[in-house]
Protein backbone atom coordinates (compact mmCIF):
# COMPACT_ATOMS: atom_id res chain seq x y z
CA UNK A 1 28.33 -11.90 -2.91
CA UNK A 2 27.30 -10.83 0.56
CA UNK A 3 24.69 -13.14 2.02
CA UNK A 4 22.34 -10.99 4.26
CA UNK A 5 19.50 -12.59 6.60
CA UNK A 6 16.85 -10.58 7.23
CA UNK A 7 15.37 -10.85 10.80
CA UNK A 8 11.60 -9.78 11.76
CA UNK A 9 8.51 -10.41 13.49
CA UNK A 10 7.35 -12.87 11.05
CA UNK A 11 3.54 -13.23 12.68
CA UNK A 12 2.83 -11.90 9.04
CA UNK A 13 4.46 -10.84 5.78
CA UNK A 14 7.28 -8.66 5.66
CA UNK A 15 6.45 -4.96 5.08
CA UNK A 16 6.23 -3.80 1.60
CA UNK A 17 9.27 -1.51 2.05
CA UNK A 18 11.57 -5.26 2.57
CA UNK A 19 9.91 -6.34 -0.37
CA UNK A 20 11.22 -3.63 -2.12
CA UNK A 21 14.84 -4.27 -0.89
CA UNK A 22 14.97 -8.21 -1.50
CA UNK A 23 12.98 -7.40 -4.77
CA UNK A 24 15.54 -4.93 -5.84
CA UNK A 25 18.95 -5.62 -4.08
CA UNK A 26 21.98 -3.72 -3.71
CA UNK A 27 24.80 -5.21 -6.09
CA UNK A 28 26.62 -7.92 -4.81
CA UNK A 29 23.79 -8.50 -1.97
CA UNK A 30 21.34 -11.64 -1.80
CA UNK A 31 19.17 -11.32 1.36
CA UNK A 32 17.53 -14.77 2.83
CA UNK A 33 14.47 -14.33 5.08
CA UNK A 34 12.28 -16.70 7.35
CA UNK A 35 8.96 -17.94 5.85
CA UNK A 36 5.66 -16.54 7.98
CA UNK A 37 4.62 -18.27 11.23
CA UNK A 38 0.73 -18.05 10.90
CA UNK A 39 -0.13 -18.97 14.56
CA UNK A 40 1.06 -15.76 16.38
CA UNK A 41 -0.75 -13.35 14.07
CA UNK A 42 -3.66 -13.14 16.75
CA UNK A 43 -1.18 -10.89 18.62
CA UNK A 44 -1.25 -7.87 16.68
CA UNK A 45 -5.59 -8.44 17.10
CA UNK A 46 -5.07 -8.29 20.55
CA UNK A 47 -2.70 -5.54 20.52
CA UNK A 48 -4.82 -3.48 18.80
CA UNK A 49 -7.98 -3.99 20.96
CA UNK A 50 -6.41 -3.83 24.31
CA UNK A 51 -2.95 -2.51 23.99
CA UNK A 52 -3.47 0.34 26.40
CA UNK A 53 -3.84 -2.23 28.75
CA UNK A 54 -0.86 -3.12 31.02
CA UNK A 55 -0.96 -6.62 31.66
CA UNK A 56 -1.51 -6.97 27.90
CA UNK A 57 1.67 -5.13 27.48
CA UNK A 58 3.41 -7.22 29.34
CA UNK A 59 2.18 -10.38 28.07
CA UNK A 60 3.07 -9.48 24.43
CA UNK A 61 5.90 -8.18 25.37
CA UNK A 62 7.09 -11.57 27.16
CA UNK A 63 5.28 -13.89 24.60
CA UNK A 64 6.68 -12.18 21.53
CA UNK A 65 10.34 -12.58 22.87
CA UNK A 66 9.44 -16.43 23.12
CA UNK A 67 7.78 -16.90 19.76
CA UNK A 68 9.68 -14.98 17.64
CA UNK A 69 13.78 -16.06 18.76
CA UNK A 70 14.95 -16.90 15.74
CA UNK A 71 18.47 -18.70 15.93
CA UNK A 72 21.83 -17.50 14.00
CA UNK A 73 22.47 -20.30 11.20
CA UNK A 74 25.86 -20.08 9.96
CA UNK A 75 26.39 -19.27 6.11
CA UNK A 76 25.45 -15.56 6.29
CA UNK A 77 28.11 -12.67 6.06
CA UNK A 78 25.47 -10.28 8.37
CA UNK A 79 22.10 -9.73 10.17
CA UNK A 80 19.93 -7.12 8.70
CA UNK A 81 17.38 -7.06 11.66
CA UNK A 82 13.82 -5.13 11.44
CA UNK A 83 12.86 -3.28 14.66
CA UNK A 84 13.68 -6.45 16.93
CA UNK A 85 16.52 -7.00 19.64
CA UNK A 86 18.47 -9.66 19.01
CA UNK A 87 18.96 -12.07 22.38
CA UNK A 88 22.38 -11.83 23.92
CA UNK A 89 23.99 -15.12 22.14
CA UNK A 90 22.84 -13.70 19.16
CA UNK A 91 24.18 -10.35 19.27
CA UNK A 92 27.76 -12.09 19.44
CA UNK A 93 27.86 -14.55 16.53
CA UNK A 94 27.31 -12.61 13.26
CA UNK A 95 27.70 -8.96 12.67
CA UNK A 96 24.25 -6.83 12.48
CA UNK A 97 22.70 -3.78 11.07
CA UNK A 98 19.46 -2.76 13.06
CA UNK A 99 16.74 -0.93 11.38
CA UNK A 100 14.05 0.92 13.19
CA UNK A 101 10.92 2.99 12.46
CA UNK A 102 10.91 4.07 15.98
CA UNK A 103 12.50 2.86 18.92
CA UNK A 104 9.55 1.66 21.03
CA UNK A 105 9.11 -0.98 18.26
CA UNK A 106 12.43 -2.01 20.04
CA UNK A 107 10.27 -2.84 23.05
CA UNK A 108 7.81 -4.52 20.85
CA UNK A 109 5.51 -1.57 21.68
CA UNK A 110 5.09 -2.12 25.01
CA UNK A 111 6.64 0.72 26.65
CA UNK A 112 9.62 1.19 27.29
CA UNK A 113 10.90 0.16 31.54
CA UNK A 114 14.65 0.85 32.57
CA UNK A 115 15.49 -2.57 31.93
CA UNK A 116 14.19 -2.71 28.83
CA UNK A 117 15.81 0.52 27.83
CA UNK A 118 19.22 -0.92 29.57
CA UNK A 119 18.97 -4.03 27.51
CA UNK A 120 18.19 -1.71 24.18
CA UNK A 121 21.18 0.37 24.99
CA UNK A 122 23.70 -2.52 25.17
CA UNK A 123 22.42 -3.91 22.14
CA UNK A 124 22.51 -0.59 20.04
CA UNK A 125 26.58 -0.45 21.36
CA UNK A 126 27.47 -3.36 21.09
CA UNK A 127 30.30 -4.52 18.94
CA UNK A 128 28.81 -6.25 16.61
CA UNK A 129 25.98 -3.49 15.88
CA UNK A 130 27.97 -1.94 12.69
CA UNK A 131 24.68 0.42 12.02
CA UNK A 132 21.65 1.89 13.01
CA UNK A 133 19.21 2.12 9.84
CA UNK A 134 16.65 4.90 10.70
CA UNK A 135 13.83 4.89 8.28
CA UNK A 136 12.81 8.79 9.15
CA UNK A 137 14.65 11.37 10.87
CA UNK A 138 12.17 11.25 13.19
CA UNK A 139 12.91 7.96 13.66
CA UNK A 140 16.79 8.15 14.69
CA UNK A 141 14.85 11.54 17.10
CA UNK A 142 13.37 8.69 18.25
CA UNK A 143 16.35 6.59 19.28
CA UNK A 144 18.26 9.08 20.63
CA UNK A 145 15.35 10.78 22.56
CA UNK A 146 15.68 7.72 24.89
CA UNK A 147 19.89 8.67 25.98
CA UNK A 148 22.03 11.56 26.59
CA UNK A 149 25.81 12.29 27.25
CA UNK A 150 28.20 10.03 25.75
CA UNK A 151 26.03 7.22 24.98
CA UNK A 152 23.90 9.25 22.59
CA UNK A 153 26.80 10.30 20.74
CA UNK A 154 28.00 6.78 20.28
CA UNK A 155 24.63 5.64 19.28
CA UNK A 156 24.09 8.89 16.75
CA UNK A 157 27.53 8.04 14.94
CA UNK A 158 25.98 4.37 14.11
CA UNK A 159 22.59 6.10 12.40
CA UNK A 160 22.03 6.72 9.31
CA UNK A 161 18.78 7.65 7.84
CA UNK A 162 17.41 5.62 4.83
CA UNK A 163 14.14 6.50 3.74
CA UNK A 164 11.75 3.42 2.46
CA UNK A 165 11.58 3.73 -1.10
CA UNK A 166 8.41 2.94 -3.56
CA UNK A 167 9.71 1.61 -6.92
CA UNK A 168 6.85 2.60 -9.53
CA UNK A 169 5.27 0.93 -12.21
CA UNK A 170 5.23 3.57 -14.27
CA UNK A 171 7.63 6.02 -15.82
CA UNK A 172 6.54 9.90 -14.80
CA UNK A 173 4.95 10.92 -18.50
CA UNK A 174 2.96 7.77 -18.38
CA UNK A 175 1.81 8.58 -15.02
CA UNK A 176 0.96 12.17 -15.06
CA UNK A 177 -0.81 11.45 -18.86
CA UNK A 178 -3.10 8.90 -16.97
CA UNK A 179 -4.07 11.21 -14.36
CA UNK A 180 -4.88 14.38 -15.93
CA UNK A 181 -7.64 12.33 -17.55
CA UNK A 182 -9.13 11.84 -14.03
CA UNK A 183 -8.57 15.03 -13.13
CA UNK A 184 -11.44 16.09 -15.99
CA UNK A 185 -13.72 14.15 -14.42
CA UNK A 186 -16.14 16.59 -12.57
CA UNK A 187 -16.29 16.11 -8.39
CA UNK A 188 -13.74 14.50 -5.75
CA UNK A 189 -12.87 10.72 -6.20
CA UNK A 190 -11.52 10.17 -2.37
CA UNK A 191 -9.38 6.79 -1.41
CA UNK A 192 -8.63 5.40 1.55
CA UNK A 193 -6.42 1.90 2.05
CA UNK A 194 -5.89 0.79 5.75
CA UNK A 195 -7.18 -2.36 7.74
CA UNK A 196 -6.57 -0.72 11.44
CA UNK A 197 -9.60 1.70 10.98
CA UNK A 198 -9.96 3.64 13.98
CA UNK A 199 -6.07 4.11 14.26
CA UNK A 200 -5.87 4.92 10.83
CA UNK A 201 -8.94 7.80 10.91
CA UNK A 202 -11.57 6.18 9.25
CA UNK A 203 -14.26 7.43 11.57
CA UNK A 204 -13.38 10.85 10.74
CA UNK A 205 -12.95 10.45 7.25
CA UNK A 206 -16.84 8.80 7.05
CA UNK A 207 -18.04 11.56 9.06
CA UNK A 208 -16.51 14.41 7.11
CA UNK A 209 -17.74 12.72 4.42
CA UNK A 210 -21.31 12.27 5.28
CA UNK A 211 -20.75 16.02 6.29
CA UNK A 212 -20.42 17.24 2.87
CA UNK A 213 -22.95 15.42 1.12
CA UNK A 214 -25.26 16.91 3.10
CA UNK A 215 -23.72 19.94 1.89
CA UNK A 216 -25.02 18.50 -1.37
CA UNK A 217 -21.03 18.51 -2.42
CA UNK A 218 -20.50 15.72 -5.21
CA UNK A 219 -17.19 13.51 -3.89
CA UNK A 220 -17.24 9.85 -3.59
CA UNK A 221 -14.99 7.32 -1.36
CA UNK A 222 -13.20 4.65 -2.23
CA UNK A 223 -12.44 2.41 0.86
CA UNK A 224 -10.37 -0.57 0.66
CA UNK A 225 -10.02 -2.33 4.21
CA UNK A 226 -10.87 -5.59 6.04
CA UNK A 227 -12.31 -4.00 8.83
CA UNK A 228 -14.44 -1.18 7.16
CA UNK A 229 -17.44 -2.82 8.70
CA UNK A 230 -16.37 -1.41 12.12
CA UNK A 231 -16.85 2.31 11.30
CA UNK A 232 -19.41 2.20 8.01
CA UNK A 233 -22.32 0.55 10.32
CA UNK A 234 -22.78 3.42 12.11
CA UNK A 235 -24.29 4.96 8.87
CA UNK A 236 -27.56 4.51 7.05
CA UNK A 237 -27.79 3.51 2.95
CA UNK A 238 -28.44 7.29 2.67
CA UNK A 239 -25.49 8.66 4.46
CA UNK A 240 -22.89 6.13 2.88
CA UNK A 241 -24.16 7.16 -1.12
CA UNK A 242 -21.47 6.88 -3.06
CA UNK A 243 -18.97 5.27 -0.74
CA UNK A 244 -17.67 2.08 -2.33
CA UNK A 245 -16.13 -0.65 0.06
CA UNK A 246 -13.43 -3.62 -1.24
CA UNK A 247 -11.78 -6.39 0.79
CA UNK A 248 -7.76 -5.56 0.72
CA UNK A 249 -7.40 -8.14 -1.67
CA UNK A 250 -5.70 -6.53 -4.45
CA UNK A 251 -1.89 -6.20 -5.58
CA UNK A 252 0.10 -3.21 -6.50
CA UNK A 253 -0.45 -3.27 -10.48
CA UNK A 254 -4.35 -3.00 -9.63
CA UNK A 255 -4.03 -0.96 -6.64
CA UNK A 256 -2.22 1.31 -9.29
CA UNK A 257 -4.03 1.04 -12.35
CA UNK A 258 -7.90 1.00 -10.72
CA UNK A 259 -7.56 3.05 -7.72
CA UNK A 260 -4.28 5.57 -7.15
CA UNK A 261 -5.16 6.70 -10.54
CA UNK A 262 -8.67 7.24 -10.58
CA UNK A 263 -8.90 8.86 -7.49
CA UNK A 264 -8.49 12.61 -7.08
CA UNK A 265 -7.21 12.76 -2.89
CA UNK A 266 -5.11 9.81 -0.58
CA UNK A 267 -7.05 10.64 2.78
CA UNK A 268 -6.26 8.62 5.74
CA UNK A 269 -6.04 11.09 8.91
CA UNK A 270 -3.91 8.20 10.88
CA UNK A 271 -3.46 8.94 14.44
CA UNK A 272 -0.50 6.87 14.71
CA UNK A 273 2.21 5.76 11.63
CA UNK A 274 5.69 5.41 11.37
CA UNK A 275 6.36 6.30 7.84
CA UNK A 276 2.86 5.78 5.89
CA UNK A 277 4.32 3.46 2.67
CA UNK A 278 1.02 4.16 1.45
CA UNK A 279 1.40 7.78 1.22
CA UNK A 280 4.65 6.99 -0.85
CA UNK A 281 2.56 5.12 -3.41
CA UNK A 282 -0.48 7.64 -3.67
CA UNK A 283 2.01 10.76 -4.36
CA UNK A 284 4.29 8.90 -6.79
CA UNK A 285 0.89 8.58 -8.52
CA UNK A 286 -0.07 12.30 -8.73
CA UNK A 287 -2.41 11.53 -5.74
CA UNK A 288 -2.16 14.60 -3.29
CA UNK A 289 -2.34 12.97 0.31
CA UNK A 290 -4.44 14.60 3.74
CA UNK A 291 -2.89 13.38 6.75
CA UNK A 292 -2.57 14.63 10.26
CA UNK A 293 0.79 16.18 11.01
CA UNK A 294 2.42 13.11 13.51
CA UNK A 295 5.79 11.78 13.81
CA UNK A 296 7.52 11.34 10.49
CA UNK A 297 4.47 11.89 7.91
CA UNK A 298 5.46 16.07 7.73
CA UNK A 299 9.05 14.30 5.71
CA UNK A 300 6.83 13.28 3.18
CA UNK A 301 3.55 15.08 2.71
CA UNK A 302 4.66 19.28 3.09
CA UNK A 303 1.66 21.18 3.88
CA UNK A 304 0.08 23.26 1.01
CA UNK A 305 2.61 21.64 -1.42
CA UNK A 306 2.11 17.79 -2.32
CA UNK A 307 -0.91 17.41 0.04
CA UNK A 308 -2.43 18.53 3.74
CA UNK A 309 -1.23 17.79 7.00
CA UNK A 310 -4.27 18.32 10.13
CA UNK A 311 -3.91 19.23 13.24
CA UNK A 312 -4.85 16.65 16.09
CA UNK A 313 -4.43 16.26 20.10
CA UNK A 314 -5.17 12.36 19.81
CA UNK A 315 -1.43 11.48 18.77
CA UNK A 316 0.68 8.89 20.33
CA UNK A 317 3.48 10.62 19.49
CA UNK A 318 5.11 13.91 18.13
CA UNK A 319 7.78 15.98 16.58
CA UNK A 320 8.64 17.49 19.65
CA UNK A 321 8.43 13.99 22.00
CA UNK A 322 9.20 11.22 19.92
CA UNK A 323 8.87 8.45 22.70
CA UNK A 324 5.28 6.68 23.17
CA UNK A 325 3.54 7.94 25.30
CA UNK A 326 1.17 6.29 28.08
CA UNK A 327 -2.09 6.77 25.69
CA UNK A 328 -5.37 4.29 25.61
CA UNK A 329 -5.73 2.72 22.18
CA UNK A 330 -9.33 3.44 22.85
CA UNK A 331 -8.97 7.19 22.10
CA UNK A 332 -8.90 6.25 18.64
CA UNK A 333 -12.87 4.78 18.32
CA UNK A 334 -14.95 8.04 18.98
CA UNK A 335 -13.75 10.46 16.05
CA UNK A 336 -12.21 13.57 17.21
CA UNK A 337 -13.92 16.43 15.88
CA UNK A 338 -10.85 18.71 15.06
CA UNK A 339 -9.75 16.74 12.57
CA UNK A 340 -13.25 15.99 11.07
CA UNK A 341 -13.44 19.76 11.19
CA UNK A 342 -10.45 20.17 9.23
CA UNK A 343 -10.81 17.28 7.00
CA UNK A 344 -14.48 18.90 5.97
CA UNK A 345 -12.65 22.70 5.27
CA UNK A 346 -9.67 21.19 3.22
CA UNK A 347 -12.05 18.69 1.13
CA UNK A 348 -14.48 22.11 0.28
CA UNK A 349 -11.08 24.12 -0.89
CA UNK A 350 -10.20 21.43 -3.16
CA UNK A 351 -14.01 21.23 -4.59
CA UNK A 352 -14.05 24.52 -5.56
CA UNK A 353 -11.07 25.00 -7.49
CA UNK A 354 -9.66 22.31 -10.04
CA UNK A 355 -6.65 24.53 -10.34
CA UNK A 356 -5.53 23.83 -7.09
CA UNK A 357 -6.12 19.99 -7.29
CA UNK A 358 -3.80 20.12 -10.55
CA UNK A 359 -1.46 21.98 -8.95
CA UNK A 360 -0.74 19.75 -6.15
CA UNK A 361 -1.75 16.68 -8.08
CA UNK A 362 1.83 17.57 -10.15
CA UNK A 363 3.56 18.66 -7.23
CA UNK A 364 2.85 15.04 -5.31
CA UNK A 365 4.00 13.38 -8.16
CA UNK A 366 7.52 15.70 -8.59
CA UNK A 367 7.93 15.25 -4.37
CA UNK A 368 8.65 11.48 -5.26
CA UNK A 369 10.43 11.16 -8.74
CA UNK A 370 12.38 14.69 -8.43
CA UNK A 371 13.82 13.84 -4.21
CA UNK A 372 16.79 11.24 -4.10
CA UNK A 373 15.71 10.27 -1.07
CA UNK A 374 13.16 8.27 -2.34
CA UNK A 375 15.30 6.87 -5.09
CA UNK A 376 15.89 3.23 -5.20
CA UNK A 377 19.35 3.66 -6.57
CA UNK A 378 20.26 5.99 -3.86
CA UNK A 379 19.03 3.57 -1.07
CA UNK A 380 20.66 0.77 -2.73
CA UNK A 381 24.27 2.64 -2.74
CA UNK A 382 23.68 3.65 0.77
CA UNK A 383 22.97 0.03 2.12
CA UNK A 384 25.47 -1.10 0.15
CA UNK A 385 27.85 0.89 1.69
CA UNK A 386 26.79 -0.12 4.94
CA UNK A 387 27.77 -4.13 3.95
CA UNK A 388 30.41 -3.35 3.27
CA UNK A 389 32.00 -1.18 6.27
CA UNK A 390 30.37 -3.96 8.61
CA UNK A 391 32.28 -6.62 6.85
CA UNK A 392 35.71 -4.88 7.02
């Protein structure tokens, strides 16, 4: 049995895409993890306000190498450490697999200086690194954006990409019979799940929205968010008819069974994700996803196909420049029209044809169960051929 310790920013739960792994292990693997320090969780509040801010960078930066050292007990066989960089007595006492959605969350997001890109560097080669886990291939673009010569090729020969995988509640029939009873239903059920509003587009989402109904167009909106207060107050009774608001308080069984299902489109135009789990969960669930065309959401939702990807200039970062750029986080409160233009043009072409909403509704659900990518048996085999080549 290989005894794995996973190693993260533990200011809050683990992402659901961990879950997944410790829920459904590789054979032969038991993974140990650190329980959640509640304190530091104001960090990502601040980060979000004021994270184009420099000082606040800087002070994150510092305060979140500080808070979130976690110390090497013995009894493991290997680190399995989520976008962090392991402090220099650490790199040298256990063998460690690093896994990254992109390589600024190396800096904890704070941009990336030539010391911090020297100390990234040295801890990407170093001995004890056995692998670099990309989750996208935008995400190893990422990495290897940041080097050239014959340091990239030493870093590229460490990567391989494994794609977060959604494990389903439901076989394929089951699913596809549940949906093409919502799919009679007469209008557009939209959902959107996300707490970090702005970033995540709900400004132009409402005002598309609000948009078509005065179009007399007959959709609804399903938002589930903590902070959906921040962009619905800007809207009368009148203009929000038909929008329905929830707390995020609900698991994955009802998130499936009262939501995924009964909605007709996944929108959530996000300005800035590293692979959208969310988007995983809608199309396994025949739920054809708009999102803007960033980073490494074009690997999952193909344009025309299993959903629609937008166009947008208020990115943080690209295909074609992976890196973060030097952007104000407070772009992302005043919705950019583009998109809202877009969003309103994509949501009328659905309306008015229900053959096209089938016909991506099937293909969103055959993107996930047909593409071994996204297969849990495929991601286990590949991690579990990782262990072992580390341990050798």
């Amino acid at each position: 049995m290989i005894k794995v310790k996973i190693i993260y920013r533990n200011y809050r739960p683990i992402h659901s895409t961990f879950q997944s792994i410790m829920n459904s292990p590789p054979d032969g693997v038991k993974y140990f993890i650190n329980p959640v320090k509640k304190r530091p969780s104001f960090l990502f509040n601040i980060y979000r306000h004021f994270g184009g801010n420099k000082l606040v960078h800087y002070v994150i930066h510092k305060y979140q190498k500080y808070i979130f050292k976690q110390s090497v007990e013995s009894g493991f066989d290997l680190l399995h450490v989520v976008d962090m960089v392991l402090g220099p007595k650490e790199r040298n006492r256990l063998p460690y697999i690093v896994d990254v959605g992109h390589v600024g969350a190396l800096a904890s997001h704070t941009g990336i200086t030539n010391s911090i890109q020297k100390d990234i560097i040295e801890y990407l080669l170093h001995d004890n690194c056995k692998a670099i886990i990309a989750r996208s291939k935008a995400s190893a673009k990422s990495i290897l954006s940041m080097v050239s010569g014959d340091i990239k090729k030493r870093i590229n020969k460490k990567i391989k990409v494994i794609y977060p995988v959604y494990i389903p509640l439901m076989c394929k029939k089951d699913v596809w019979s549940t949906k093409k009873t919502a799919l009679k239903s007469k209008g557009l059920v939209l959902l959107f799940i996300g707490n970090d509003v702005h970033r995540k587009g709900l400004g132009e989402l409402l005002e598309a929205y609000v948009r078509l109904r005065k179009q007399n167009r007959n959709i609804s909106l399903t938002i589930i968010s903590n902070s959906f207060k921040e962009v619905t107050s800007r809207y009368s009774d009148e203009e929000l008819r038909g929008v329905v608001c929830h707390k995020a308080k609900f698991n994955i069984q009802q998130l499936t069974k009262d939501f995924y299902l009964k909605s007709h489109l996944f929108v959530m135009p996000s300005h800035q994700e590293i692979l959208g789990v969310v988007f995983l969960e809608a199309l396994s669930l025949a739920t054809p996803v708009i999102a803007i065309d960033q980073y490494s959401t074009p690997e999952l939702v193909k344009n025309g196909y299993n959903g629609y990807l937008l166009k947008s200039h208020n990115i943080t970062f690209s295909k074609n420049n992976p890196l973060r750029k030097d952007f104000d986080q407070s772009n992302f409160f005043k919705p950019e029209e583009i998109v809202v233009e877009q969003l309103v043009s994509r949501i009328k072409t659905i309306l008015d044809s229900r053959e096209l909403l089938v016909d991506v509704s099937k293909n969103a659900l055959d993107s996930i169960y047909s593409n071994p990518r996204f297969n849990v048996q495929n991601r286990n085999k590949m991690l579990k051929e990782i262990y072992d080549k580390a341990l050798i």
